[in-house]
Protein backbone atom coordinates (compact mmCIF):
# COMPACT_ATOMS: atom_id res chain seq x y z
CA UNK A 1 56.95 77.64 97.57
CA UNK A 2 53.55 78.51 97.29
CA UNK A 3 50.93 77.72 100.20
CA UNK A 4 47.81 76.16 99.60
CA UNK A 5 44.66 76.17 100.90
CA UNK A 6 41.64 75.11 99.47
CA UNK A 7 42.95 75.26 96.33
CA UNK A 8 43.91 79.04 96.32
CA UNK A 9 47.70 80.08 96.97
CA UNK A 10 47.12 81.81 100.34
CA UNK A 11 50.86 82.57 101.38
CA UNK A 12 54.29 81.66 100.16
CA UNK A 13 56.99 79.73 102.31
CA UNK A 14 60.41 80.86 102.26
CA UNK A 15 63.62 79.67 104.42
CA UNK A 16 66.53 81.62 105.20
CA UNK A 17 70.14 80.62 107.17
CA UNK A 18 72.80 81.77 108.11
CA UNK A 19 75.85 79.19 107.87
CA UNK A 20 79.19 79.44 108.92
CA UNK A 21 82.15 78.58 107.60
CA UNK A 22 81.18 78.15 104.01
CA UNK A 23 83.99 80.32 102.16
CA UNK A 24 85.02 82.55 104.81
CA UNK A 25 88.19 84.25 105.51
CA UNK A 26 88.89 81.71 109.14
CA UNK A 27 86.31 78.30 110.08
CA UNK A 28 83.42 78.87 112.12
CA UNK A 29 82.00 82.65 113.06
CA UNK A 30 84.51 85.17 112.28
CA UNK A 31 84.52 87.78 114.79
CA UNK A 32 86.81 89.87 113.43
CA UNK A 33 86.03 90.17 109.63
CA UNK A 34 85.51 94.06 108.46
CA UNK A 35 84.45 93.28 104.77
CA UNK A 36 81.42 91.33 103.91
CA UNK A 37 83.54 89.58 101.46
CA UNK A 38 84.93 87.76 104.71
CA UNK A 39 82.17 86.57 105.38
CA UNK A 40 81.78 83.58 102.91
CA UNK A 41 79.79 82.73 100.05
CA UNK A 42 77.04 85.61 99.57
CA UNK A 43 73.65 84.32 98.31
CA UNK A 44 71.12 86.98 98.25
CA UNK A 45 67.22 86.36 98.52
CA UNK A 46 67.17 83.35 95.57
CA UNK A 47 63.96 81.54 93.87
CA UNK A 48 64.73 77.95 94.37
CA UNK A 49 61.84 76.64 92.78
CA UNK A 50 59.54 77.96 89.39
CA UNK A 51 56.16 76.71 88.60
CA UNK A 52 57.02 73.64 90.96
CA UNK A 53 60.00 72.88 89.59
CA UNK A 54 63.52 73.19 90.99
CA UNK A 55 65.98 76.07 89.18
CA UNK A 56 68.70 73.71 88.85
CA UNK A 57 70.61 76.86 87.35
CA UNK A 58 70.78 78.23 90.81
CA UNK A 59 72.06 75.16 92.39
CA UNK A 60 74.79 75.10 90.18
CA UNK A 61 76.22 78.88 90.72
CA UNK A 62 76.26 78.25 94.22
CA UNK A 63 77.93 74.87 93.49
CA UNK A 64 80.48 76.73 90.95
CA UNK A 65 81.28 79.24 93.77
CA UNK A 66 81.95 76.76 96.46
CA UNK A 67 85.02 75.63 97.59
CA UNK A 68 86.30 72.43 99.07
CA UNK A 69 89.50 71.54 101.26
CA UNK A 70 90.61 69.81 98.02
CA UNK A 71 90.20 73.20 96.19
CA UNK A 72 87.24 71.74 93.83
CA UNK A 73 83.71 72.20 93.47
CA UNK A 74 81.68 69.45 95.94
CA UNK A 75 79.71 68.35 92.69
């Protein structure tokens, strides 16, 4: 998102994590995985937001590529 001061955009904001478990090959930090692909879901630098507004479109791949213990989607 952008940053504002004074009414100029003087720097963007931007937020990145690392989770665990979310898709990966065994739960919690795999130690032993040799493939990113083991690693869980992959989500590579994303714009969350456009002109203010969330990119919904985004929120849903993620959601579409997610996995619960039932085996369905968490939406």
């Amino acid at each position: 998102m952008p940053i504002y001061f004074d009414g100029r955009v003087v720097g963007w904001a931007a937020q990145f994590g690392h989770m665990t478990d979310v898709g990966g090959k065994c739960p919690g930090l795999c130690t032993d995985a040799t493939q990113i692909f083991e690693e869980g879901v992959l989500v590579p630098p994303t714009k969350l937001y456009s002109l203010g507004e969330p990119t919904h479109e985004v929120l849903e791949l993620i959601l579409n590529n997610v996995r619960m213990k039932s085996g369905t989607a968490p939406h």
